[in-house]
Protein backbone atom coordinates (compact mmCIF):
# COMPACT_ATOMS: atom_id res chain seq x y z
CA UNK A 1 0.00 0.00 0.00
CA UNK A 2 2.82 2.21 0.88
CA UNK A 3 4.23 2.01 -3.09
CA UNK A 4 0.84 2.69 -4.28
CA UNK A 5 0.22 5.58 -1.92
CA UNK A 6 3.70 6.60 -3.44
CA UNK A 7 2.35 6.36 -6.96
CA UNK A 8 -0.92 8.42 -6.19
CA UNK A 9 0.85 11.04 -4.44
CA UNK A 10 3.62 11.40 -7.41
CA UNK A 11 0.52 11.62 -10.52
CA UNK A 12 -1.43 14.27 -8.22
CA UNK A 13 1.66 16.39 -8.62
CA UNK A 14 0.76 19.69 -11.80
CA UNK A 15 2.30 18.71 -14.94
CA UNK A 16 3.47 21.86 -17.05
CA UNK A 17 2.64 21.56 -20.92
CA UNK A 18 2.69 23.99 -23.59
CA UNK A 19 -0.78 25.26 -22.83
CA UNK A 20 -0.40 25.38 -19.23
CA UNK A 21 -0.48 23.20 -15.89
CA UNK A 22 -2.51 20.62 -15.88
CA UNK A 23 -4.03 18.35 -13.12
CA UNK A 24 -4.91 14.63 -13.38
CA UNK A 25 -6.27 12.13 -10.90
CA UNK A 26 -6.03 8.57 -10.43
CA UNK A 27 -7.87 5.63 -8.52
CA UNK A 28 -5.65 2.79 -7.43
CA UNK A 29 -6.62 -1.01 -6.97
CA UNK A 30 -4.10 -3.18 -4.45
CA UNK A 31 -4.80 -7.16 -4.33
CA UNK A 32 -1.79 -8.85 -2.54
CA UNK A 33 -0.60 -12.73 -3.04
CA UNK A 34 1.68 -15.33 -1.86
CA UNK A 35 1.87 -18.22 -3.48
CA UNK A 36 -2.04 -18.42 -3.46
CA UNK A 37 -3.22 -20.72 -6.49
CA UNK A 38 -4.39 -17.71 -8.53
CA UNK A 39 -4.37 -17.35 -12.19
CA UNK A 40 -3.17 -13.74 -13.24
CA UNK A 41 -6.72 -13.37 -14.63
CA UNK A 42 -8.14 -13.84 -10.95
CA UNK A 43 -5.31 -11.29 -9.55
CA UNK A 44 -6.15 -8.47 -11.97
CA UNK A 45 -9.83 -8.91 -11.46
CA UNK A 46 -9.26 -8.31 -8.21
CA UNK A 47 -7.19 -5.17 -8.65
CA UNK A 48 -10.29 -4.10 -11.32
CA UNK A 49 -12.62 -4.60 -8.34
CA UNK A 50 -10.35 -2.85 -6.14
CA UNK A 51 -9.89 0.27 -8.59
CA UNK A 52 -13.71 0.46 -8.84
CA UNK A 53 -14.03 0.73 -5.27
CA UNK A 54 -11.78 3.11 -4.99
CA UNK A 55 -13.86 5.34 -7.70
CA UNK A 56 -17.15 4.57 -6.03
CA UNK A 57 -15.73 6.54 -2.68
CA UNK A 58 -14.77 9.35 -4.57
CA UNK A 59 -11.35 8.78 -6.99
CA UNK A 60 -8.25 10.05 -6.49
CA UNK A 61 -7.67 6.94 -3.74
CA UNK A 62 -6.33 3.60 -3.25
CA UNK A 63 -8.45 0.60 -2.33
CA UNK A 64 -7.44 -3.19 -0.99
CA UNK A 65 -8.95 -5.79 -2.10
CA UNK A 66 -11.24 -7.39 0.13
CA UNK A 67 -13.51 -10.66 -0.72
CA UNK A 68 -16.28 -8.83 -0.12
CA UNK A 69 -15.84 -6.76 -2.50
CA UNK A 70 -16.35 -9.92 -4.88
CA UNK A 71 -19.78 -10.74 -3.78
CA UNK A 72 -20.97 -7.17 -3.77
CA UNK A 73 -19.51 -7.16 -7.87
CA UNK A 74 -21.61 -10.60 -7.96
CA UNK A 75 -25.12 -9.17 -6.59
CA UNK A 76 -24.37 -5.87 -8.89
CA UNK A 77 -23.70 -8.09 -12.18
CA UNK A 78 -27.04 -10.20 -11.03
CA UNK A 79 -29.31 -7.13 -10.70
CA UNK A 80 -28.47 -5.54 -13.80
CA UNK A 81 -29.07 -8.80 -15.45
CA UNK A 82 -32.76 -8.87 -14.41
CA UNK A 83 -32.95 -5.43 -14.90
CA UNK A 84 -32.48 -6.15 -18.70
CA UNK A 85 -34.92 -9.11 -18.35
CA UNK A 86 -38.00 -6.92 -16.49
CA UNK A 87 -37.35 -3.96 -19.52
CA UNK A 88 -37.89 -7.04 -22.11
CA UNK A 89 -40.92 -8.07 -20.00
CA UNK A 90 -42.54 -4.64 -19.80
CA UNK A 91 -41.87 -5.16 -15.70
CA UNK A 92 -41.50 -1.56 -15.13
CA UNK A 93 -44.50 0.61 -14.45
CA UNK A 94 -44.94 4.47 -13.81
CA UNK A 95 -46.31 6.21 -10.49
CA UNK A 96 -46.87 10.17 -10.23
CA UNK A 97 -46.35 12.26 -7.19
CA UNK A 98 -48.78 15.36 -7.46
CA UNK A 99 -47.65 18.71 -6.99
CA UNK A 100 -49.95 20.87 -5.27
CA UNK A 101 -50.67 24.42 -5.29
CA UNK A 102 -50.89 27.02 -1.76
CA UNK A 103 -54.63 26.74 -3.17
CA UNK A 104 -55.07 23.34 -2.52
CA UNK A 105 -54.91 22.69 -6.30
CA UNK A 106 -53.00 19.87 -8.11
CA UNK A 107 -50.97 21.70 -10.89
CA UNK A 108 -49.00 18.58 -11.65
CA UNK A 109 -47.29 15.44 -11.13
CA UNK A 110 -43.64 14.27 -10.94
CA UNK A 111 -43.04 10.98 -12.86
CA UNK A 112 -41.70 8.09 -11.10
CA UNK A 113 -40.44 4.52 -12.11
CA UNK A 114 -41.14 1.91 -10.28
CA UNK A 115 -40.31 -2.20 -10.84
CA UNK A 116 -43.15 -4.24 -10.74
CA UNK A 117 -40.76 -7.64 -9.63
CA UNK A 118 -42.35 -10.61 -9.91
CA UNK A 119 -41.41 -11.99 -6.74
CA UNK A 120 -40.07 -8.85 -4.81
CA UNK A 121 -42.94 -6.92 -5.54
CA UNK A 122 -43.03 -3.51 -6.08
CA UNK A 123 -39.41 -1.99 -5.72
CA UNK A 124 -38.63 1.71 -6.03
CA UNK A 125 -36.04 3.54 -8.24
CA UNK A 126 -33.71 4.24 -5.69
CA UNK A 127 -33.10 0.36 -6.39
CA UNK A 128 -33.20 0.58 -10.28
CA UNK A 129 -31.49 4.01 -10.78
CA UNK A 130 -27.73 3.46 -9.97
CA UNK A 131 -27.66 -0.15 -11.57
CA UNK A 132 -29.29 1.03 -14.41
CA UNK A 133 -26.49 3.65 -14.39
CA UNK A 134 -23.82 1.86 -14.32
CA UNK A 135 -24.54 -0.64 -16.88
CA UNK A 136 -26.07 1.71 -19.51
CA UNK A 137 -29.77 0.44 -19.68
CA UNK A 138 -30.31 3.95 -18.41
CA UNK A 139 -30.84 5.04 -22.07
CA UNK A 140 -33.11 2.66 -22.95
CA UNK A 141 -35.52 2.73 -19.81
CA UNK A 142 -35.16 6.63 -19.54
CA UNK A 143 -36.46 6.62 -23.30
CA UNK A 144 -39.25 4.69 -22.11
CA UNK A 145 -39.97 6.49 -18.93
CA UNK A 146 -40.37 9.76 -21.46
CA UNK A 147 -42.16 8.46 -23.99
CA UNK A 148 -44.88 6.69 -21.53
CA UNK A 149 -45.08 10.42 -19.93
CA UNK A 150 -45.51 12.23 -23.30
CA UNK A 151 -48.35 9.45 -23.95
CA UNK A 152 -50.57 10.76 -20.58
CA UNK A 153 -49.38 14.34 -21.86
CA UNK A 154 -51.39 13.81 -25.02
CA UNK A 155 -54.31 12.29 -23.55
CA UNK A 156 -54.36 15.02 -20.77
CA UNK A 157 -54.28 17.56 -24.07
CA UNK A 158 -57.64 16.06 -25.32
CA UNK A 159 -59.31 17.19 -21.91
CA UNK A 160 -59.94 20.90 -20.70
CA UNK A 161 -60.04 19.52 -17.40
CA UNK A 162 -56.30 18.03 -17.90
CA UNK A 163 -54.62 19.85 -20.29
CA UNK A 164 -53.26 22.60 -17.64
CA UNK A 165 -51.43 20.03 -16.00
CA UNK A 166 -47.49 19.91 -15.99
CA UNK A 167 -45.51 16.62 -15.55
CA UNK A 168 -41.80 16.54 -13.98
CA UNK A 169 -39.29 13.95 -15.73
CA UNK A 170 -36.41 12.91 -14.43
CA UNK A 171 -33.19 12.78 -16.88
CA UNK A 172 -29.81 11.32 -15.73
CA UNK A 173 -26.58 12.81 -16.72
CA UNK A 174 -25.71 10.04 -18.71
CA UNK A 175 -28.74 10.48 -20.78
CA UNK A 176 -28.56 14.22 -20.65
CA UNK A 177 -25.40 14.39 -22.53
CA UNK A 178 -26.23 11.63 -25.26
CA UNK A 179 -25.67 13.40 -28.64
CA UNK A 180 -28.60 12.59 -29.41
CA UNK A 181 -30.56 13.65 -26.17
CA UNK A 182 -32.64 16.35 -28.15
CA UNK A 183 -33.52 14.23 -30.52
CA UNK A 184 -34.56 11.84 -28.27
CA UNK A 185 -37.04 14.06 -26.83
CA UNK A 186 -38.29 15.36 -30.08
CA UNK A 187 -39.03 12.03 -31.35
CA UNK A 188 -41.08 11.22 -27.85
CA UNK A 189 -43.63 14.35 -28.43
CA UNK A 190 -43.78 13.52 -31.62
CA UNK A 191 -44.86 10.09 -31.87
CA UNK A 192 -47.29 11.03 -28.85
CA UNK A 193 -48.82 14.10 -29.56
CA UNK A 194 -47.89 15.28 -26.28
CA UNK A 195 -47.51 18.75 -25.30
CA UNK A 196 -44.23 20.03 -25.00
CA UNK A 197 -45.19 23.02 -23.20
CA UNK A 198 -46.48 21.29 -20.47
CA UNK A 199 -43.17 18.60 -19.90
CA UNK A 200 -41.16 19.53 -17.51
CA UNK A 201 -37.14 17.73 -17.69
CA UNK A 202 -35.64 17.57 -13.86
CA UNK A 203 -31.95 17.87 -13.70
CA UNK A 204 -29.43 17.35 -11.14
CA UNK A 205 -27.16 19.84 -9.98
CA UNK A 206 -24.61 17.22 -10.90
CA UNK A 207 -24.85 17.57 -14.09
CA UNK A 208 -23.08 21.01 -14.23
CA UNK A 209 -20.42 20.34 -11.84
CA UNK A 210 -18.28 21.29 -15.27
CA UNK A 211 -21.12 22.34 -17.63
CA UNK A 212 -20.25 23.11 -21.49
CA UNK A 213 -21.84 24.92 -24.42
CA UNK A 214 -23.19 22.07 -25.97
CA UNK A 215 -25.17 21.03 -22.73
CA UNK A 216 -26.97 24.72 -22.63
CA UNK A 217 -27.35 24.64 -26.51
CA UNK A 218 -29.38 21.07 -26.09
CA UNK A 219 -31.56 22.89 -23.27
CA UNK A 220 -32.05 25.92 -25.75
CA UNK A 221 -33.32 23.96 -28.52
CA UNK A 222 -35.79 22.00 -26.39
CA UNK A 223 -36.42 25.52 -24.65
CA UNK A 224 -37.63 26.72 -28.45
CA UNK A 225 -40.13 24.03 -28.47
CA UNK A 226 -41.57 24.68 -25.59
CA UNK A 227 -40.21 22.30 -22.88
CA UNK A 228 -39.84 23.81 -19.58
CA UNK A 229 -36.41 22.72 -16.90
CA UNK A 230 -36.58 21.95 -13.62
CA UNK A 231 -33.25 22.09 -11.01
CA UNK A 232 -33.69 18.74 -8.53
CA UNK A 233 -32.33 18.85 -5.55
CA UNK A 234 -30.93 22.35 -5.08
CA UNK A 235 -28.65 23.44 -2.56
CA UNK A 236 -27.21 19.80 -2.14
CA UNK A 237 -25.03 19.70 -4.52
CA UNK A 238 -22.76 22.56 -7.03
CA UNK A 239 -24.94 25.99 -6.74
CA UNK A 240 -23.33 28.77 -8.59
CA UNK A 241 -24.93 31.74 -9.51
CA UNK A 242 -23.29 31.80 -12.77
CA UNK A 243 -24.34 28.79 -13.83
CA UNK A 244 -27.94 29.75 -12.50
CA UNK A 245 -27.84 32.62 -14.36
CA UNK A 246 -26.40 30.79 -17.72
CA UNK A 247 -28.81 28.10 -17.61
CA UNK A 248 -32.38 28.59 -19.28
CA UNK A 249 -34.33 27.45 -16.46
CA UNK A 250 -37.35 27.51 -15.18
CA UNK A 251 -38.22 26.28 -12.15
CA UNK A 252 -35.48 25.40 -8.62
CA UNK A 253 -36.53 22.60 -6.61
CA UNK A 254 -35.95 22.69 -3.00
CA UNK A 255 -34.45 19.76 -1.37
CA UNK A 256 -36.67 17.51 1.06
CA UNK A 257 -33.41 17.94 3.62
CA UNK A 258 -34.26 21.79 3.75
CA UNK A 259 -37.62 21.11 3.93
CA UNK A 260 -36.43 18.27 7.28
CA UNK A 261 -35.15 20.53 9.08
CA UNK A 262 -37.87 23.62 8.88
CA UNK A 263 -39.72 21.77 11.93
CA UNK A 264 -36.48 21.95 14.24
CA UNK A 265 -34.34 24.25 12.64
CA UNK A 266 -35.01 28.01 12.78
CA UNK A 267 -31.96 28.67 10.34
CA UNK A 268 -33.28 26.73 7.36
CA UNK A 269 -36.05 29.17 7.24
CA UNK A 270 -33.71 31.67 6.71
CA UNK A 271 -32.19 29.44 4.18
CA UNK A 272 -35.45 28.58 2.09
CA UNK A 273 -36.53 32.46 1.84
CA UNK A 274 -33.20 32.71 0.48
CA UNK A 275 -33.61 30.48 -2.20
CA UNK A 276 -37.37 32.05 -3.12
CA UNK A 277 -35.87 35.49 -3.47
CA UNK A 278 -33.26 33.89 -5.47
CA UNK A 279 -35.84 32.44 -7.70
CA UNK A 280 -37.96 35.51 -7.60
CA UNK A 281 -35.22 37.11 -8.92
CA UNK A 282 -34.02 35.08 -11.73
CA UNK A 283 -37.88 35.12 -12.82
CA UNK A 284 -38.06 30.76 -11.60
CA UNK A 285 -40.78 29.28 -10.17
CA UNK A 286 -40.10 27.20 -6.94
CA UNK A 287 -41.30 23.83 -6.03
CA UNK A 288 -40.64 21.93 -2.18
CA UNK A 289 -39.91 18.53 -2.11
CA UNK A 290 -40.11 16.09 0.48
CA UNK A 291 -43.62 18.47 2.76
CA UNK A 292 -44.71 16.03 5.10
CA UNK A 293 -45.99 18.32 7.29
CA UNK A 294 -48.42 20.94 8.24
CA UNK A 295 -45.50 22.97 9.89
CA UNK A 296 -43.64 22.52 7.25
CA UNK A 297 -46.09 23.58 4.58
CA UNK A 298 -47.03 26.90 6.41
CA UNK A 299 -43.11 27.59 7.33
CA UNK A 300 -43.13 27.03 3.42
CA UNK A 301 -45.78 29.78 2.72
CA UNK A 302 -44.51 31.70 5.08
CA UNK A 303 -41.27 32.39 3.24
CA UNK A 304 -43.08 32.45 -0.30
CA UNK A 305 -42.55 29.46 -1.70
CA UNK A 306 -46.42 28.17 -3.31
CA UNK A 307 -46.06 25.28 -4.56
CA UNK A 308 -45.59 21.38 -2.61
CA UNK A 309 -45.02 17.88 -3.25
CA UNK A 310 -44.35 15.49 -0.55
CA UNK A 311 -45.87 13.18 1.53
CA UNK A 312 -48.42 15.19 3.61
CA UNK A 313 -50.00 15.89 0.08
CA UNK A 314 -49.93 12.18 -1.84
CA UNK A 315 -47.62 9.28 -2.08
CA UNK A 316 -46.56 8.54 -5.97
CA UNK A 317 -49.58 6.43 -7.34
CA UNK A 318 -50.83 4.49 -10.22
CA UNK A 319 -51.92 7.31 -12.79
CA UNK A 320 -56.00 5.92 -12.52
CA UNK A 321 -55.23 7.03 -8.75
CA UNK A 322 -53.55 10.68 -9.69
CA UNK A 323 -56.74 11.43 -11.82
CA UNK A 324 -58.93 10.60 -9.04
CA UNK A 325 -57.23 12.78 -6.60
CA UNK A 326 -57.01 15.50 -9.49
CA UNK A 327 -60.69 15.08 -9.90
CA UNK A 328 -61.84 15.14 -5.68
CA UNK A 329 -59.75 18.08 -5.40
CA UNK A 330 -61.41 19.65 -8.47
CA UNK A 331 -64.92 18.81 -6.97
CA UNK A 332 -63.70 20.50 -3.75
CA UNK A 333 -62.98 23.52 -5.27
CA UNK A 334 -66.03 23.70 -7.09
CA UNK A 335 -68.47 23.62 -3.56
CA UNK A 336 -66.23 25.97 -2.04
């Protein structure tokens, strides 16, 4: 470990080329042997394991092999296998989370994939998500996710009592910067008939940790047709006002931990009214994720934020469900 420590420590160092210095980082795999009965395919798959665990807790590290590691590789190269299985089996199945209104209004939905397992029931994405990740079946169910929400976008579209309603789509980074991403989308409204004026594409703050021209030029296009953009998760993650200002956006998303902590913490009220004056002042509508109480929702309104989605208003559901609810809180409106 020492040597490799060595190593790691010697290719962090600036390197000086023509155009300037330059950085690199590395991520290290160890596996140690004596005179175990281990083919040198065996050793470097360790090492490969190793290296991979060393990315997973952030890079720029080294990692030992441990047998563990081995069985956690197994269960990961297992999963993805019947993740490829339930997409050929049409396993996979939608639920929407409504997003309310401070009028007690449902304005929209964010779209949610769920895997309808045979055996395990029904499992959520925070199970799918990363294993779909890493093995690239990302593009292919994200597609599908998009094209299934365009679909209920068109229907919605041949209703007046639907056709107001927005839904929230989550894209990954690895799908996001596809070269083919707008496209993609295009194709999806297309085919559907759904309105692209009332999609709505949720993206990480990840995704401009080092943002380029060609990733705002894909959200201008879509921007032209009409697709609104939606910031998940903000103040978690790489928040820079000059990427907020850059970006054509349209709506911040406030993270449920913010949200958490407005029932304990008198500081993170401070710290949501900043984030609505932000918004307010970039012209962005705000959204609070993770409201799961009635404290919470009036601490909410209280610092000017309007719009909810979180437990204390609906769980995701089925879509027959979300048009029920749509349609009770319709009639309540109405007798009021």
């Amino acid at each position: 470990m020492g040597v490799a420590t060595a190593v790691l420590e010697s290719l962090r160092r600036p390197v000086d080329l023509e155009d300037g210095e330059h950085h690199c980082t590395v991520s290290i795999g160890v596996t140690l042997f004596c005179g175990d009965p281990l083919s040198v395919e065996e050793l470097l798959q360790q090492a490969d394991l190793a290296m991979y665990e060393a990315k997973a807790h952030g890079r720029n590290a080294v990692r030992l092999f441990q047998p563990d590691m081995y069985a956690v590789a197994m269960q990961r190269v297992g999963l993805e296998q019947e993740l490829r299985r339930a997409l050929a089996n049409e396993e996979f199945v939608l639920h929407y989370q409504p997003i309310w209104s401070a009028q007690d209004e449902i304005v929209g939905a964010e779209v949610l994939l769920r895997w309808n397992h045979p055996e395990g029931g029904l499992r959520s994405g925070g199970e799918i998500i990363p294993a779909a990740e890493r093995s690239g079946l990302i593009l292919p169910l994200g597609a599908w996710v998009l094209e299934q929400a365009c679909r209920t976008l068109a229907r919605w579209g041949r209703s007046t009592e639907y056709a107001h309603l927005m839904l929230s789509v989550n894209v990954s980074v690895k799908q996001f910067q596809q070269p083919d991403f707008v496209q993609v989308v295009q194709d999806a409204l297309a085919r559907t008939g759904g309105n692209p004026k009332r999609l709505s594409l949720e993206l990480t703050e990840s995704l401009f940790l080092d943002v380029r021209d060609s990733d705002i030029d894909k959200m201008r296009q879509l921007k032209r047709m009409g697709v609104r953009f939606s910031l998940d998760d903000f103040g978690t993650g790489y928040s820079s006002l000059s990427y907020l200002k850059a970006l054509p956006l349209d709506v911040l998303k406030i993270d449920r931990c913010f949200v958490h902590d407005l029932d304990d913490d008198p500081r993170s009220g401070d710290f949501v009214r900043t984030i609505v004056s932000l918004a307010q002042a970039l012209q962005l509508d705000v959204v609070a994720e993770g409201v799961e109480t009635p404290h919470q929702r009036q601490r909410l309104l209280e610092c000017g934020c309007w719009r909810f989605q979180g437990f204390l208003m609906g769980r995701p559901v089925p879509l027959a469900e979300l048009v029920q609810q749509i349609d009770e809180a319709s009639s309540r409106r109405r007798v009021v």
